[in-house]
Each structure stands twice: as structure tokens, then as C-alpha cells.
Protein backbone atom coordinates (compact mmCIF):
# COMPACT_ATOMS: atom_id res chain seq x y z
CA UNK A 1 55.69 17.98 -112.36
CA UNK A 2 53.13 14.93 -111.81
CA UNK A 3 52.08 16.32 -108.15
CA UNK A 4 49.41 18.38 -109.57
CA UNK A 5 48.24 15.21 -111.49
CA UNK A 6 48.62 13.27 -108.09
CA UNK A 7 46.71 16.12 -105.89
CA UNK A 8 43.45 16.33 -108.80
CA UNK A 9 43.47 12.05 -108.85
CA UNK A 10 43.71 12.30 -105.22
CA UNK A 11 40.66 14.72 -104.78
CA UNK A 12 38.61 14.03 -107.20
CA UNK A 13 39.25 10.06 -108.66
CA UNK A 14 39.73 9.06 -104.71
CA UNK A 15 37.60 11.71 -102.68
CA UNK A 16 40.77 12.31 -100.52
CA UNK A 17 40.20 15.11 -98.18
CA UNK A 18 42.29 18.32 -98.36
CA UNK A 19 43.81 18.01 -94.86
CA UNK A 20 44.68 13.97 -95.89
CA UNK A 21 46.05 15.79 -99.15
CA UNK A 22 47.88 18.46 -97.53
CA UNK A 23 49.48 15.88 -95.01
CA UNK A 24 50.71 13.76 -97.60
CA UNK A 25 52.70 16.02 -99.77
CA UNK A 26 53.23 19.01 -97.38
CA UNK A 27 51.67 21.57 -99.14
CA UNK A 28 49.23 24.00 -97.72
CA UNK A 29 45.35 23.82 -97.80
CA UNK A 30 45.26 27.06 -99.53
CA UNK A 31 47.81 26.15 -102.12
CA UNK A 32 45.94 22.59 -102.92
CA UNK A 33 42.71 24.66 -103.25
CA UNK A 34 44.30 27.03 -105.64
CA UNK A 35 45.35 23.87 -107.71
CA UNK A 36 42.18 22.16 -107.57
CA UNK A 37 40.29 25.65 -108.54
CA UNK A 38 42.36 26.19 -111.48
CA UNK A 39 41.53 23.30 -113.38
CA UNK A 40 44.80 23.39 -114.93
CA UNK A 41 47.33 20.04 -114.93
CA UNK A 42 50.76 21.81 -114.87
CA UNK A 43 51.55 25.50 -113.32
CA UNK A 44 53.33 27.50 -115.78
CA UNK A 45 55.95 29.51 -114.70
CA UNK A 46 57.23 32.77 -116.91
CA UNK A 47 60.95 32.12 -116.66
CA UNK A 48 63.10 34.95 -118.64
CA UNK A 49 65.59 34.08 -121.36
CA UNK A 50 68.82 35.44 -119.81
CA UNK A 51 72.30 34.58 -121.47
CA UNK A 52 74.79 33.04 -119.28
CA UNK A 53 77.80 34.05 -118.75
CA UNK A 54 79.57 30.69 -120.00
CA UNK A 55 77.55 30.58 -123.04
CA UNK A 56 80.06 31.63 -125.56
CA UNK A 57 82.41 28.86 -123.87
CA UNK A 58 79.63 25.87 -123.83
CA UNK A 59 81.05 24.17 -127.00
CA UNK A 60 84.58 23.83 -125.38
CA UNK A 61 83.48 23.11 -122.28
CA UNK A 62 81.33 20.30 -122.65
CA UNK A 63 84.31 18.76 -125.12
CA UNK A 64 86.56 19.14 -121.77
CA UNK A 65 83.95 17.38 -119.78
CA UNK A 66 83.46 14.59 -122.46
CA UNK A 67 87.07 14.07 -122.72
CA UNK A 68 87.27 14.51 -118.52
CA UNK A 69 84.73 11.64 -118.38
CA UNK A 70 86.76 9.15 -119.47
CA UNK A 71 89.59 9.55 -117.20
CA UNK A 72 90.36 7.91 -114.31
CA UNK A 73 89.65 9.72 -110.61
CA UNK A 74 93.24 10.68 -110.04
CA UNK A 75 93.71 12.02 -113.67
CA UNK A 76 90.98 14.27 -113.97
CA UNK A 77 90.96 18.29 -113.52
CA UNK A 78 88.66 19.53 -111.19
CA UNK A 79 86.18 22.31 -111.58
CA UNK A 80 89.02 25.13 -110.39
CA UNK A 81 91.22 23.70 -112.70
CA UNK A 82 88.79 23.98 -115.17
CA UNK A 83 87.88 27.84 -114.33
CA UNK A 84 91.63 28.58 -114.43
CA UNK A 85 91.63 27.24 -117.96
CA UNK A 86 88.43 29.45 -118.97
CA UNK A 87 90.16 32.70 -117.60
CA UNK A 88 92.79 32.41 -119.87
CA UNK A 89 90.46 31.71 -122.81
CA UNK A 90 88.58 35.19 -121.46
CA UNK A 91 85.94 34.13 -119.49
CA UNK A 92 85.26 37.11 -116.71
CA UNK A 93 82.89 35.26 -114.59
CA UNK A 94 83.92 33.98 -111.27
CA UNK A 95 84.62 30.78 -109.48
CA UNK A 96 81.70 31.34 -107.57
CA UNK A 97 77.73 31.06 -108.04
CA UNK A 98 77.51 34.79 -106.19
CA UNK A 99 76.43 33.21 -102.72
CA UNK A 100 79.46 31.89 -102.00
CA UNK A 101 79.03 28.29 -103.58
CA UNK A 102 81.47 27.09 -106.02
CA UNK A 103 80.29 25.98 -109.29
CA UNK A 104 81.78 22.48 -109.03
CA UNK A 105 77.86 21.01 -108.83
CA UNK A 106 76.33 23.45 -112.16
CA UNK A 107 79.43 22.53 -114.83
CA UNK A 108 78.50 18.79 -115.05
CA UNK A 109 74.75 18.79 -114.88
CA UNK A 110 74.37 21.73 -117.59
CA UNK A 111 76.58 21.55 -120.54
CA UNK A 112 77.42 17.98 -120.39
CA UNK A 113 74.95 15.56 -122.32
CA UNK A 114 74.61 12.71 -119.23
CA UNK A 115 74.65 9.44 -121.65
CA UNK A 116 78.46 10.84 -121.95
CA UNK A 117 79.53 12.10 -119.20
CA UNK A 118 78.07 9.50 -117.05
CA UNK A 119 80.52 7.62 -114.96
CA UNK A 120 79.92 4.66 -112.82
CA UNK A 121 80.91 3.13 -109.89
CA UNK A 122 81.32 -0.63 -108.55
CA UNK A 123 81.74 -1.34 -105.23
CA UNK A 124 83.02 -4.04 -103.91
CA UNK A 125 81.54 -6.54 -101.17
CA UNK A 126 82.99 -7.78 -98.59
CA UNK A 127 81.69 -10.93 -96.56
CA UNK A 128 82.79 -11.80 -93.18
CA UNK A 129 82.38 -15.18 -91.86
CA UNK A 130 80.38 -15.63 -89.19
């Protein structure tokens, strides 16, 4: 998180006001003050270890979404497809995140390394004639 880096150059490098500081990046005065008090460069957040529920099925799921990757559009499974397929390998958690949201935007962002599961698009141009 560089915006505590920006907020300190700001403030003290560029002798921004707080009010010019707090307009730029939407933060409140308070908060900025609390930043620039601290002296610190990065806030540290506790963040629990908790297990997830799909951790015993990470291995074989990131080998589906490798091997998912490389297909074409119309030949891939989607997410529910995928979900069906953990069900029957025992996974109890549902389709769901809990507030409603499926999980077709968490499987490929967390247990898929990006260099391979990265897919790209080309568009095409078209030019009109004037």
C-alpha cells in the first residue's frame, strides 16, 4: 500500500496541506493525521489464519483451472460445473460466498498461479471509410 508513502511525501517532502491531502485521495483529516502521527510507512493489520473450506481440494483444483485455461470459451466448465464436480469429491461448502454471491470471481484469482491461467484476448478492428 504506497498511499501512506504518497500522504508522508505529500506532507512533509511537498508541504501539501491536509485539506489539499484529504481532497486528493478521499480520506479524512483525522485519518491522514493519524498516519502522519504514527511515523510508521505501512499499517499493519492482524489478519487471523483461518483454514478454508476448499483447502484440502486446492491441489486439484488449481490442476482443473490450469487444464480449463487452455480451452477454448465454448469448451470450458464454468464455476457451477466446477462446484458440482467438488461435491462429489466431498466438498460440503456451498455454491455461494454466504451473501448471496457466487464464487465464480474467488476460484480463479486464488488457487490459480496467473502466469498460467492467464488468458488473452484480441480484438479485432474494424475501419469504416469515410
Amino acid at each position: 500500500m504506497a498511499l501512506l508513502s504518497v500522504i508522508r511525501r505529500w506532507h512533509f517532502r511537498e508541504g501539501m496541506p491536509i485539506r489539499e491531502i484529504e481532497r486528493r485521495t478521499g480520506l479524512s483529516r483525522n485519518t491522514i493525521r493519524k498516519y502522519l502521527r504514527a511515523g510508521t510507512v505501512e499499517p499493519k493489520f492482524k489478519v487471523p489464519d483461518r483454514p478454508s473450506k476448499l483447502d484440502p481440494f486446492a491441489d486439484k483444483l488449481t490442476a482443473w483451472l490450469r487444464i480449463e485455461a487452455g480451452k477454448s470459451r465454448k469448451q470450458r466448465r464454468t464455476a457451477k460445473q466446477m462446484h458440482a464436480d467438488l461435491v462429489a469429491l466431498g466438498y460440503e461448502g456451498s455454491y455461494t460466498r454466504g451473501d448471496g454471491e457466487p464464487i465464480d470471481d474467488l476460484l480463479p484469482g486464488n488457487w490459480v498461479d496467473t502466469k498460467a491461467a492467464e488468458m488473452t484476448f484480441e480484438t479485432s478492428v474494424i475501419a469504416t471509410a469515410a
